[in-house]
N, C-alpha and C. Protein backbone atom coordinates (compact mmCIF):
# COMPACT_ATOMS: atom_id res chain seq x y z
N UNK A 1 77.50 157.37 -100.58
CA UNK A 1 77.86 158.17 -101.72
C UNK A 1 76.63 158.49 -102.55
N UNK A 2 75.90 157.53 -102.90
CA UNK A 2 74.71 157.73 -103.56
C UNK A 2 73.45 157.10 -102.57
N UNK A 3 72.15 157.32 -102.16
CA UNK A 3 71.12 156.86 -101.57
C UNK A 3 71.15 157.31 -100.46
N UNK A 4 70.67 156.62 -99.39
CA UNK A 4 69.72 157.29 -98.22
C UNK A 4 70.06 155.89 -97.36
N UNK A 5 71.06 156.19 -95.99
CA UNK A 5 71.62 155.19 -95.07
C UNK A 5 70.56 155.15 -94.84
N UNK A 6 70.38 153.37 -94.01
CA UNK A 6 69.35 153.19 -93.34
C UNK A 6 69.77 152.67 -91.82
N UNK A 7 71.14 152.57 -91.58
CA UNK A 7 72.02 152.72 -90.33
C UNK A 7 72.47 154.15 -89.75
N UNK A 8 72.62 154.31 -88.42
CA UNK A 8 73.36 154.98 -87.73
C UNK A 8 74.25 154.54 -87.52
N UNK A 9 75.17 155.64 -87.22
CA UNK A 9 76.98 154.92 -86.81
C UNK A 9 76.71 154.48 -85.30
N UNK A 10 77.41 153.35 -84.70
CA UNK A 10 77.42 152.67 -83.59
C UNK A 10 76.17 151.81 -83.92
N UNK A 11 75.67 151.39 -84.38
CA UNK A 11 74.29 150.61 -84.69
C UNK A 11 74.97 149.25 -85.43
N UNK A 12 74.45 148.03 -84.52
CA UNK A 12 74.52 147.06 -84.92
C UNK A 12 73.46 146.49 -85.85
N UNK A 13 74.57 145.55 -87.08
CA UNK A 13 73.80 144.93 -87.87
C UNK A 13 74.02 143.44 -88.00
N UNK A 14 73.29 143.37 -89.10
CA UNK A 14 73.39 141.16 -89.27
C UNK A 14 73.64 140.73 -90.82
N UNK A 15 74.01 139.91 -91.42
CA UNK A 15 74.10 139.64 -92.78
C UNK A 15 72.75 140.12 -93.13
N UNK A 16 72.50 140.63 -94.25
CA UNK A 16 71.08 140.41 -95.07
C UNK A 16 70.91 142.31 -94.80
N UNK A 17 70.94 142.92 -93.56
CA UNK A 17 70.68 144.25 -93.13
C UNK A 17 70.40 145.17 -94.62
N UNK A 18 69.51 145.72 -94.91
CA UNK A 18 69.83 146.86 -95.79
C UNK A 18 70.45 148.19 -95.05
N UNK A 19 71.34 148.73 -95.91
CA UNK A 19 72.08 149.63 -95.10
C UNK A 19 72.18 150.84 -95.67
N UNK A 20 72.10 150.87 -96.78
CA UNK A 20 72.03 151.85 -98.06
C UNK A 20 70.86 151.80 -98.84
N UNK A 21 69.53 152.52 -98.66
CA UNK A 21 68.86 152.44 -99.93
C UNK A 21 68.47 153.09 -100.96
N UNK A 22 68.11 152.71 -102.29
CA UNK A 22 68.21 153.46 -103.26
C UNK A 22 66.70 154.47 -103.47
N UNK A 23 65.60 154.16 -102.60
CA UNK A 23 64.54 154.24 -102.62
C UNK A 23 64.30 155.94 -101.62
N UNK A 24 64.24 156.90 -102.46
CA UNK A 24 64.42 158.43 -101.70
C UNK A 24 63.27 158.68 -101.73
N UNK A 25 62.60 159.66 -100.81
CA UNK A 25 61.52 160.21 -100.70
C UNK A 25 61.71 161.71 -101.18
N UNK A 26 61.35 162.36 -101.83
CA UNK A 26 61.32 163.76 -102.25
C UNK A 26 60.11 164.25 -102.42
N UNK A 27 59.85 165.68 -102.57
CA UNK A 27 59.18 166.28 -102.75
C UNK A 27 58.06 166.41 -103.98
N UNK A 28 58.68 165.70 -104.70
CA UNK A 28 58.08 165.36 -105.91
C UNK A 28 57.49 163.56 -106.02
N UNK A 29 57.61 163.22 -104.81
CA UNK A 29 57.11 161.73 -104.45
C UNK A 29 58.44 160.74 -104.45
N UNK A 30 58.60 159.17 -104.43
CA UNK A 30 59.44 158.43 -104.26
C UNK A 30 60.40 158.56 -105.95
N UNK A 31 61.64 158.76 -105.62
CA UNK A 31 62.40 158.15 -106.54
C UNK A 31 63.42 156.92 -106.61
N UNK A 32 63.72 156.20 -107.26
CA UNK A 32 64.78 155.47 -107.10
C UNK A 32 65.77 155.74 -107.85
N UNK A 33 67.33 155.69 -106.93
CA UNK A 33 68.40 155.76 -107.36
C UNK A 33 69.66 154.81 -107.81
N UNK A 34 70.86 154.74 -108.01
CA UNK A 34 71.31 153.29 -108.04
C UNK A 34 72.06 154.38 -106.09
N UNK A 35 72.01 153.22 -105.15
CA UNK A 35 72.36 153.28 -103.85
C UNK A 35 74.04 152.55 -103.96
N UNK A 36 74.65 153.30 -103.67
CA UNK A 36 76.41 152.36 -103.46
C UNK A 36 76.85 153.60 -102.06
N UNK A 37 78.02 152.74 -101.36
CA UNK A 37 78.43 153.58 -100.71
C UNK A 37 79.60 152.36 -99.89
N UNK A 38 80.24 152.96 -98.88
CA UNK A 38 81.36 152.29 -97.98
C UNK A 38 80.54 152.05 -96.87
N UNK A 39 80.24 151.17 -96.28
CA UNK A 39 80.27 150.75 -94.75
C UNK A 39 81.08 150.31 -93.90
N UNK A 40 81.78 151.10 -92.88
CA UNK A 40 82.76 150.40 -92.57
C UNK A 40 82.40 149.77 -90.93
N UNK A 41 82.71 148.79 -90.99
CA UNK A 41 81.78 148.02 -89.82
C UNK A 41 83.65 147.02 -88.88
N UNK A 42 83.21 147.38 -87.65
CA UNK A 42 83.72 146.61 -86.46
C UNK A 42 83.79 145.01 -86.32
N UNK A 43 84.08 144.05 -86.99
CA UNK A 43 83.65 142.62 -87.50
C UNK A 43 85.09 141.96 -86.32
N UNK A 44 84.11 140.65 -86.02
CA UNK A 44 85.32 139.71 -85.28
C UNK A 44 85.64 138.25 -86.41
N UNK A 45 86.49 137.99 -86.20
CA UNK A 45 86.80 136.55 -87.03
C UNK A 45 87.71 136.14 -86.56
N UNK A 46 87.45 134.62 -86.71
CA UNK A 46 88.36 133.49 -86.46
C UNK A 46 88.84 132.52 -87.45
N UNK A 47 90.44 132.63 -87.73
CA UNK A 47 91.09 131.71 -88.11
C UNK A 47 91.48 130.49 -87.50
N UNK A 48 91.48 129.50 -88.07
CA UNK A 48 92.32 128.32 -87.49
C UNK A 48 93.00 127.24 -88.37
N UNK A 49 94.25 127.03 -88.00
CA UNK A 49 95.02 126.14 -88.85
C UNK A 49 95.76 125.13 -88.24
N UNK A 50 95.32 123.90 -88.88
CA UNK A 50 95.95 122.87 -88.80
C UNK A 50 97.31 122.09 -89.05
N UNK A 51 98.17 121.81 -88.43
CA UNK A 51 99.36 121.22 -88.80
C UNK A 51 99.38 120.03 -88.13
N UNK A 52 99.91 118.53 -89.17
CA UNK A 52 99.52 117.97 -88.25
C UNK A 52 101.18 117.23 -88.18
N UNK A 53 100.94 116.34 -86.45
CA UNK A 53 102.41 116.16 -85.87
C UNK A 53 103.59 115.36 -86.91
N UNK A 54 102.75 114.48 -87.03
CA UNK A 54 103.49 113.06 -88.53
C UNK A 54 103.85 113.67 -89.78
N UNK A 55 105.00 113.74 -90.52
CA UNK A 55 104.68 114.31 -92.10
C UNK A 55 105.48 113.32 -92.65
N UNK A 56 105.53 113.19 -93.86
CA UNK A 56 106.24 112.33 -94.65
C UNK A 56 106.98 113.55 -95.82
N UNK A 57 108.51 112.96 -95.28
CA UNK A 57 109.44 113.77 -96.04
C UNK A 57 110.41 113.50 -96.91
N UNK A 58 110.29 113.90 -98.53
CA UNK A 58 111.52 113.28 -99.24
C UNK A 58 113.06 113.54 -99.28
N UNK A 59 113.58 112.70 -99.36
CA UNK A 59 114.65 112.45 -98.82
C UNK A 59 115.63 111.85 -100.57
N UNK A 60 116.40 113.00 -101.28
CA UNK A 60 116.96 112.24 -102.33
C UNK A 60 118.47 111.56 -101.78
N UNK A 61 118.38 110.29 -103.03
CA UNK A 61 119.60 109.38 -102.76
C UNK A 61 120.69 109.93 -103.05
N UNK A 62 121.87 108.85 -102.46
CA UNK A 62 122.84 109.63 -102.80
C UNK A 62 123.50 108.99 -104.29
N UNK A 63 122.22 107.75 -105.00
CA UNK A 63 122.93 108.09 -106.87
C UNK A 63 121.93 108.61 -107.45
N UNK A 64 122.40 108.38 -108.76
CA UNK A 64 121.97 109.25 -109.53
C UNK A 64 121.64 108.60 -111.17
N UNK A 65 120.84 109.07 -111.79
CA UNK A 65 120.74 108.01 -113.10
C UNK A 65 120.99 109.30 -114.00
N UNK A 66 121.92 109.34 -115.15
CA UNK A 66 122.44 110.33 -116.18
C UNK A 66 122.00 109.39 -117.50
N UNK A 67 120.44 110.65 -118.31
CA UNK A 67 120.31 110.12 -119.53
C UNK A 67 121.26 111.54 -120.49
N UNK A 68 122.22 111.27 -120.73
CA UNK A 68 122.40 111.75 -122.30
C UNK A 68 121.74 112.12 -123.24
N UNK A 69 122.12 113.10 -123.92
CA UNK A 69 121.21 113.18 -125.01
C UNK A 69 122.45 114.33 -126.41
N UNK A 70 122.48 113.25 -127.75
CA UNK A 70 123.07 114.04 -128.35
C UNK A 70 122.55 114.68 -129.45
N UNK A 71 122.53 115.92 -129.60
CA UNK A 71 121.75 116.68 -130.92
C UNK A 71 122.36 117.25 -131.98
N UNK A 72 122.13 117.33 -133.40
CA UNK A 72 122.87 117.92 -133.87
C UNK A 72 121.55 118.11 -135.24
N UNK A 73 121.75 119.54 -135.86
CA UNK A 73 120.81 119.76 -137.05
C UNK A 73 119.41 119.88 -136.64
N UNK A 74 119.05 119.55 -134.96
CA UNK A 74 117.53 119.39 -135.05
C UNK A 74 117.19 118.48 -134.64
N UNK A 75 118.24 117.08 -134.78
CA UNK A 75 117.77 115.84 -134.47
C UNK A 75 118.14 115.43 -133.39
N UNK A 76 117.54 114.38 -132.54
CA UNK A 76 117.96 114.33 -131.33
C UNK A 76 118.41 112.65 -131.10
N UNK A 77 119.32 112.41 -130.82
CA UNK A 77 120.13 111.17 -130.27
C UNK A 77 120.42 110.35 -128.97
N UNK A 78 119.71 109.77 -128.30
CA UNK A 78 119.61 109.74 -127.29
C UNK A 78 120.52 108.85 -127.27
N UNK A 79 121.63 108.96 -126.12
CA UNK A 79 122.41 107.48 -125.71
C UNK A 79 122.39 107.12 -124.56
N UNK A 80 121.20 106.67 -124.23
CA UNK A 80 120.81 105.54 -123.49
C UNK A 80 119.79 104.83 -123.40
N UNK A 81 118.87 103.43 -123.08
CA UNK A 81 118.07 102.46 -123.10
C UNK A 81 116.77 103.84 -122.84
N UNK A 82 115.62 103.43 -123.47
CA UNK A 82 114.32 104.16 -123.09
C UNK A 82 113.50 103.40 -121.65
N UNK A 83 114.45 102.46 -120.99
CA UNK A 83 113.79 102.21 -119.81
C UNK A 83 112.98 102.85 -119.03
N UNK A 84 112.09 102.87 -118.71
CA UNK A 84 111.02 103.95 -117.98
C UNK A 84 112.08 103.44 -116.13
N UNK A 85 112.07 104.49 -115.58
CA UNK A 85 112.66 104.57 -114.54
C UNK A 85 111.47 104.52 -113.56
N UNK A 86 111.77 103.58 -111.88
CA UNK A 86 110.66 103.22 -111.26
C UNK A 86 110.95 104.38 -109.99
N UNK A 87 109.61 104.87 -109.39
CA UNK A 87 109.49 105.15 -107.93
C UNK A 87 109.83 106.85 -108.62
N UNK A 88 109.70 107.80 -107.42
CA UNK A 88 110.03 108.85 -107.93
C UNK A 88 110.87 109.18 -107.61
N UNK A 89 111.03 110.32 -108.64
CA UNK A 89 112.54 110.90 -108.73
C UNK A 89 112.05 112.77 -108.95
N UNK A 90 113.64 112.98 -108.25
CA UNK A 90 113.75 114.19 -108.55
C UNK A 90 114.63 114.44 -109.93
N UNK A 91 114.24 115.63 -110.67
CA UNK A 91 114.64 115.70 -112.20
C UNK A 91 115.14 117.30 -112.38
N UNK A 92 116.64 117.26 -113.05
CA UNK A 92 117.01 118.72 -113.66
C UNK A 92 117.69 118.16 -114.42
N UNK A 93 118.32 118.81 -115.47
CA UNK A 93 118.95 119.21 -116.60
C UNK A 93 120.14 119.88 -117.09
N UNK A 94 120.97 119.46 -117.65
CA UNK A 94 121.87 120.73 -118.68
C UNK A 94 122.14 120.66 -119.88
N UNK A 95 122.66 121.34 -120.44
CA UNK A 95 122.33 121.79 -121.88
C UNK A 95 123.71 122.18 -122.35
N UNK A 96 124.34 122.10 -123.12
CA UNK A 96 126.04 122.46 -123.89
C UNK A 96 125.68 122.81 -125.47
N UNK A 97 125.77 123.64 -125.48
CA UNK A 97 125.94 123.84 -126.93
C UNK A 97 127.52 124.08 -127.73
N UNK A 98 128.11 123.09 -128.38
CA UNK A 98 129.45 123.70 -128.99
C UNK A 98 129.61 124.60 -129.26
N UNK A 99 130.55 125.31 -129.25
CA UNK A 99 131.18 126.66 -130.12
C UNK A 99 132.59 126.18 -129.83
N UNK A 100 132.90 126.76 -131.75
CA UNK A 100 134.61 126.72 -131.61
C UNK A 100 134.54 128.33 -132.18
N UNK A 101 135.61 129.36 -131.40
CA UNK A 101 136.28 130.36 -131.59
C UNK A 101 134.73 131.27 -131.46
N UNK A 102 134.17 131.54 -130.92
CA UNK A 102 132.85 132.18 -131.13
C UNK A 102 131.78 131.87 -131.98
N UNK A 103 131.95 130.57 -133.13
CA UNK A 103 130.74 130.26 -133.48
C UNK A 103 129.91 129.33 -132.99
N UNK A 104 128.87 129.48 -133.11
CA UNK A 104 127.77 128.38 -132.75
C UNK A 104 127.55 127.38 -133.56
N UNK A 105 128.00 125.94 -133.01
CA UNK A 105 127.56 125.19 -134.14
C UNK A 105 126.46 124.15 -133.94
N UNK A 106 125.91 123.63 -134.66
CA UNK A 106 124.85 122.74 -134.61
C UNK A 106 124.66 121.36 -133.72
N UNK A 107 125.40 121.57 -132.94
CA UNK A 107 125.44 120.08 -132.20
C UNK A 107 125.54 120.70 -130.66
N UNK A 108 124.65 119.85 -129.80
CA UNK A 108 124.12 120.12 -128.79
C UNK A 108 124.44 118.53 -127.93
N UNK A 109 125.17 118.36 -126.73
CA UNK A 109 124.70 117.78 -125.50
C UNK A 109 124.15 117.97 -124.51
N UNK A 110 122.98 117.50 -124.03
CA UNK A 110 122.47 118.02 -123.34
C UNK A 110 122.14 116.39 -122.15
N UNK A 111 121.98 116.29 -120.96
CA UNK A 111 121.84 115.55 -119.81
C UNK A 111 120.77 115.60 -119.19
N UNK A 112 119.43 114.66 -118.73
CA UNK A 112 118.84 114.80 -117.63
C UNK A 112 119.25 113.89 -116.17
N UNK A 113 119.60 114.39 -115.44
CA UNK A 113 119.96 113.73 -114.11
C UNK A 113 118.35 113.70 -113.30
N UNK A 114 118.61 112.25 -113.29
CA UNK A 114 117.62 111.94 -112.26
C UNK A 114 117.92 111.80 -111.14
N UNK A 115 117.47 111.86 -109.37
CA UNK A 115 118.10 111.32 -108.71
C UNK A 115 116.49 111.02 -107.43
N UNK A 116 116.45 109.50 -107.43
CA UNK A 116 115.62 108.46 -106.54
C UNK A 116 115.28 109.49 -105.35
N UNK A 117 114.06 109.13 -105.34
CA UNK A 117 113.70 110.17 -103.95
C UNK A 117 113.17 108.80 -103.28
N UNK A 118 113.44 109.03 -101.49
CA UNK A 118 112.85 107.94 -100.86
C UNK A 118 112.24 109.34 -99.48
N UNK A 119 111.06 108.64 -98.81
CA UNK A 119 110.45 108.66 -97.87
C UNK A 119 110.74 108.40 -96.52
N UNK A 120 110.70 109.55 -95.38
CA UNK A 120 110.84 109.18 -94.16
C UNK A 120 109.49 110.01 -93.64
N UNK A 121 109.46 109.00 -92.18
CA UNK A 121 108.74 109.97 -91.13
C UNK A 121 109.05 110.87 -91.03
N UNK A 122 108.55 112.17 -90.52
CA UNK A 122 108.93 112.97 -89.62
C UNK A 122 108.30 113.31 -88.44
N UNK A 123 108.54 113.43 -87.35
CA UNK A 123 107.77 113.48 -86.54
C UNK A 123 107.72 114.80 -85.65
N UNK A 124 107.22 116.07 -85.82
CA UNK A 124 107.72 117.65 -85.27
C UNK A 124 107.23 117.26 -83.73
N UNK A 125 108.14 118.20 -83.43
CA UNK A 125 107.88 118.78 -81.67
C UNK A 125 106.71 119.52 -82.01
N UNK A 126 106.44 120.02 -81.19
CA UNK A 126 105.01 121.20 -80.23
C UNK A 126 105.70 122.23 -81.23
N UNK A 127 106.85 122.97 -80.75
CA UNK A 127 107.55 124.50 -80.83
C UNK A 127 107.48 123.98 -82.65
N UNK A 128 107.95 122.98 -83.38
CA UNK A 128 108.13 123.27 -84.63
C UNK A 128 106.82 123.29 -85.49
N UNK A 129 105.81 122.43 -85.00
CA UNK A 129 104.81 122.37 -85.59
C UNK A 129 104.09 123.92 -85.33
N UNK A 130 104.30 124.71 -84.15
CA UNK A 130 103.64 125.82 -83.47
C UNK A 130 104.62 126.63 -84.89
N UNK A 131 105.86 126.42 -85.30
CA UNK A 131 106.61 127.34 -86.25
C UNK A 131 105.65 127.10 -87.62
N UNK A 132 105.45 126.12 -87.75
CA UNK A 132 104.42 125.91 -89.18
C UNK A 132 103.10 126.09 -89.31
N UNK A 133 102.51 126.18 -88.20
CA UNK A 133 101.12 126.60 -87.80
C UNK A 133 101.51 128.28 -87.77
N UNK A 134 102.32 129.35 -87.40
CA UNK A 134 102.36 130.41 -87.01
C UNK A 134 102.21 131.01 -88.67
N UNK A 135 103.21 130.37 -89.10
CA UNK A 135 103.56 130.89 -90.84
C UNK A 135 102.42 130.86 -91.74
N UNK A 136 101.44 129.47 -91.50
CA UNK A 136 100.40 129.67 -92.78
C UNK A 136 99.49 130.62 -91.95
N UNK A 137 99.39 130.64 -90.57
CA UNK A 137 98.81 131.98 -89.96
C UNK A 137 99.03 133.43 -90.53
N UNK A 138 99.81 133.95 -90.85
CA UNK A 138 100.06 134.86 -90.95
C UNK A 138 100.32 134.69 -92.60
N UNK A 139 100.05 134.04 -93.58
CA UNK A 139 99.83 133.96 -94.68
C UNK A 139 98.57 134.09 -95.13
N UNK A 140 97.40 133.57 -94.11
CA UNK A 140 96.20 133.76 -94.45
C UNK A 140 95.59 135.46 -93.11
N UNK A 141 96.60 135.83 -92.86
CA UNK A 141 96.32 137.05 -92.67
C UNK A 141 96.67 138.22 -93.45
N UNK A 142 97.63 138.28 -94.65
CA UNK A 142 98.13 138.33 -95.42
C UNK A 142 97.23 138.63 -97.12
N UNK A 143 96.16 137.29 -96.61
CA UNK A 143 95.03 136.95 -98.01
C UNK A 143 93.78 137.80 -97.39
N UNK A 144 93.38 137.74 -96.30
CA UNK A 144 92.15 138.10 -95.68
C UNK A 144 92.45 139.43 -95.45
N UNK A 145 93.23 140.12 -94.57
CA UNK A 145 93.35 141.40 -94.34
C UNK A 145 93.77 142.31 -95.05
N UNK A 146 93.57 143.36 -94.84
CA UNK A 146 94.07 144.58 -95.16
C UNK A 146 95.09 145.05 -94.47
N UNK A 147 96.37 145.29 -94.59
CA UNK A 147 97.09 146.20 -93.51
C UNK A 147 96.41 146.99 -93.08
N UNK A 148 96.96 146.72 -91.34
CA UNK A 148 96.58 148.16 -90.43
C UNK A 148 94.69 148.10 -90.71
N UNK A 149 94.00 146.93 -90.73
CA UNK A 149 92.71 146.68 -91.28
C UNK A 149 92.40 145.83 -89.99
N UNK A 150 93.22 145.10 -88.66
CA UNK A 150 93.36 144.09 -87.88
C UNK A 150 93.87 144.15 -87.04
N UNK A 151 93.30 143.56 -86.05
CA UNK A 151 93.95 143.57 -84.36
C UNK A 151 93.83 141.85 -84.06
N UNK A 152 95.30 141.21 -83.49
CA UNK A 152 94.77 140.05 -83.19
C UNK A 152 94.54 140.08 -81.68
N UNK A 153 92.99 139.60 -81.20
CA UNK A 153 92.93 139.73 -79.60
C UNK A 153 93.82 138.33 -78.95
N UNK A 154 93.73 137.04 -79.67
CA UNK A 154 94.03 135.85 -79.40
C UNK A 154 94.62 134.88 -80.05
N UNK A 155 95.34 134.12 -79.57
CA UNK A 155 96.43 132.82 -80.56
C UNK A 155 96.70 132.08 -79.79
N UNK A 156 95.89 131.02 -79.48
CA UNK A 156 96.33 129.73 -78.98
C UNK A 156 96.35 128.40 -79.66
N UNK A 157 97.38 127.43 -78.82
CA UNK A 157 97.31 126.51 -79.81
C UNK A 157 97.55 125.37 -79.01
N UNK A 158 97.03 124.39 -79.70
CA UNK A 158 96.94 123.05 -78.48
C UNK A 158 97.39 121.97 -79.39
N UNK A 159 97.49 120.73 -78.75
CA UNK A 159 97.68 119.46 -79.59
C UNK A 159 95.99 118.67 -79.78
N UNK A 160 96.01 118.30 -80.34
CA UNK A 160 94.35 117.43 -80.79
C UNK A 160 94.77 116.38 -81.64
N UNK A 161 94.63 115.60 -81.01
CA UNK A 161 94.84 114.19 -81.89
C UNK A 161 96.06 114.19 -82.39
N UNK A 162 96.26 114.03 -83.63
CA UNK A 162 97.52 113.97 -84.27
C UNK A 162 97.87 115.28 -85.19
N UNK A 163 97.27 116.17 -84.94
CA UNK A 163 97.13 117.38 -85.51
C UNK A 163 97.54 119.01 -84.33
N UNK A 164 98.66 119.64 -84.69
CA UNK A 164 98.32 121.00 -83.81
C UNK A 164 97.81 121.87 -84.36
N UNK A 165 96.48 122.47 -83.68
CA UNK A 165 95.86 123.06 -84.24
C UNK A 165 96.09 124.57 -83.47
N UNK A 166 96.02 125.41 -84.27
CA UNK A 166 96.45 127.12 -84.03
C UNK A 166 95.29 127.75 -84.71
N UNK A 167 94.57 128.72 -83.23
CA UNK A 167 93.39 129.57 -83.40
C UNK A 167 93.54 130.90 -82.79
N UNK A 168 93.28 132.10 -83.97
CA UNK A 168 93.53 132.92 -83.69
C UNK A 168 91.74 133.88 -84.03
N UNK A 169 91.49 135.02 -82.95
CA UNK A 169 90.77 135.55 -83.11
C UNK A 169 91.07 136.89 -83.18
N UNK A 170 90.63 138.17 -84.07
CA UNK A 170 90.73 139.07 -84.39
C UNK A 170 89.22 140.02 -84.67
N UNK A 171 89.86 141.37 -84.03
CA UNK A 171 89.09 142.51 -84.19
C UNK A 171 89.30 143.06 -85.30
N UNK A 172 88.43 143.09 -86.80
CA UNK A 172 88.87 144.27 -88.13
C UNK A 172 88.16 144.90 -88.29
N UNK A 173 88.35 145.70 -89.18
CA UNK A 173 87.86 147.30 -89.63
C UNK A 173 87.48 146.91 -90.89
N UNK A 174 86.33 146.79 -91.69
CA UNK A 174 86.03 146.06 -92.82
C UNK A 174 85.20 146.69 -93.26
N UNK A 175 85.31 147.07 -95.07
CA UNK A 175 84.20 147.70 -95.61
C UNK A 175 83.37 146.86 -96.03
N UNK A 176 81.55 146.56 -94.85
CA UNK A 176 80.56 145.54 -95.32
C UNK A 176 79.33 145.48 -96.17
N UNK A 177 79.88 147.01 -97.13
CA UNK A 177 78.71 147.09 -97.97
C UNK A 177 78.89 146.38 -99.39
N UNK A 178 77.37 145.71 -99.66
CA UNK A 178 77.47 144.49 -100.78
C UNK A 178 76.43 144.76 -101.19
N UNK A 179 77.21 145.23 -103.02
CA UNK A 179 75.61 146.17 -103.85
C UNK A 179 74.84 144.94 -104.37
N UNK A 180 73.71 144.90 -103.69
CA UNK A 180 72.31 143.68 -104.62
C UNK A 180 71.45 144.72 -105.39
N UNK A 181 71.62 143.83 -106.82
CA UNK A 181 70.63 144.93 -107.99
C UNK A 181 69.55 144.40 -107.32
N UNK A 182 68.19 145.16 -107.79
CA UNK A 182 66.59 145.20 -107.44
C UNK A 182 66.34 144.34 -109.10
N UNK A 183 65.57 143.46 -107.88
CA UNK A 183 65.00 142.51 -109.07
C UNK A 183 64.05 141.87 -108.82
C-alpha cells in the first residue's frame, strides 16, 4: 500500500525477511516513507492437544445442608449455627420476597442450599478422550484461524503415557506482514 516490496510473489521467506520497505529511490535521491502493506503468505502449522486418560470427577451427594436466612427492614437474620461447613460443596440460592395483594413488603426469606461434592475416577476410552481432544481442537482453530483462512492436511492421534495426545497439521493463508518502526 505504501513503500517498495522487496519480495516477489511465489518467493520464499523466513521470520526477520524485510518485505516492504520504506526506503524509495527517486529521482530526486532516496526518500523515506512510513512502508505498511498486506502480505499474504502460504504458512504450515501444527497444533497439538493433550487429553489425558485419568480425570477426577465431581460427583454431588444426594443431601443437602439448607442455611435460612430471614430479612426484614434491611436487616438480616440468619437461622442457623455459623458453622463453617467442611470439604466442598456445590452452592445456589433462593430468594422470596412477601407480598400481600400486590404490595411489597419488607421482609424477605431467602435460602442457601449447599450440597457435598465428592470425587471419583474417571477413566475415558480412546473414542471419548479422541471426543475431548477433537473439541478443544477445533476451539483452538476457532482462536488461531480465520474462516476459510485453513486447510487441515492431518489429525492423528495416539495414546502416550497417560495422556491422548491429538496432532493436527494445517496449510493457511495468513497475512505475514509485521510493521517495525526504524530506530
Amino acid at each position: 500500500r505504501s513503500g517498495k516490496p522487496l519480495v516477489k510473489v511465489g518467493e520464499a521467506v523466513t521470520a526477520g525477511t524485510v518485505l516492504i520497505t520504506g526506503c524509495v529511490e527517486t529521482d530526486l535521491g532516496e526518500k523515506l516513507y512510513r512502508a505498511y502493506g498486506e502480505v499474504w503468505a502460504e504458512t504450515h502449522r501444527r497444533i497439538t492437544v493433550s487429553v489425558p486418560l485419568v480425570q477426577m470427577e465431581s460427583i454431588l451427594s444426594d443431601s443437602m445442608v439448607c442455611r435460612p436466612t430471614f430479612s426484614f427492614l434491611g436487616w438480616d437474620f440468619p437461622l442457623y449455627s455459623k458453622t463453617p461447613l467442611q470439604g466442598e460443596m456445590a452452592h445456589y440460592s433462593t430468594a422470596h420476597t412477601l407480598t400481600v395483594d400486590g404490595t411489597v413488603l419488607p421482609l424477605r426469606l431467602s435460602c442457601d442450599y449447599y450440597v457435598p461434592l465428592s470425587s471419583r475416577r474417571r477413566v475415558l476410552t480412546t473414542e471419548q478422550a479422541d471426543d475431548q481432544a477433537q473439541t478443544q481442537l477445533g476451539q483452538q482453530e476457532e482462536a488461531l484461524f480465520l474462516p476459510d483462512s485453513y486447510e487441515r492436511l492431518t489429525c492423528t492421534g495416539r495414546v502416550q503415557g497417560d495422556m491422548y495426545v491429538l496432532t493436527a497439521t494445517y496449510r493457511c493463508r495468513e497475512n505475514i506482514a509485521v510493521e517495525v518502526p526504524l530506530g
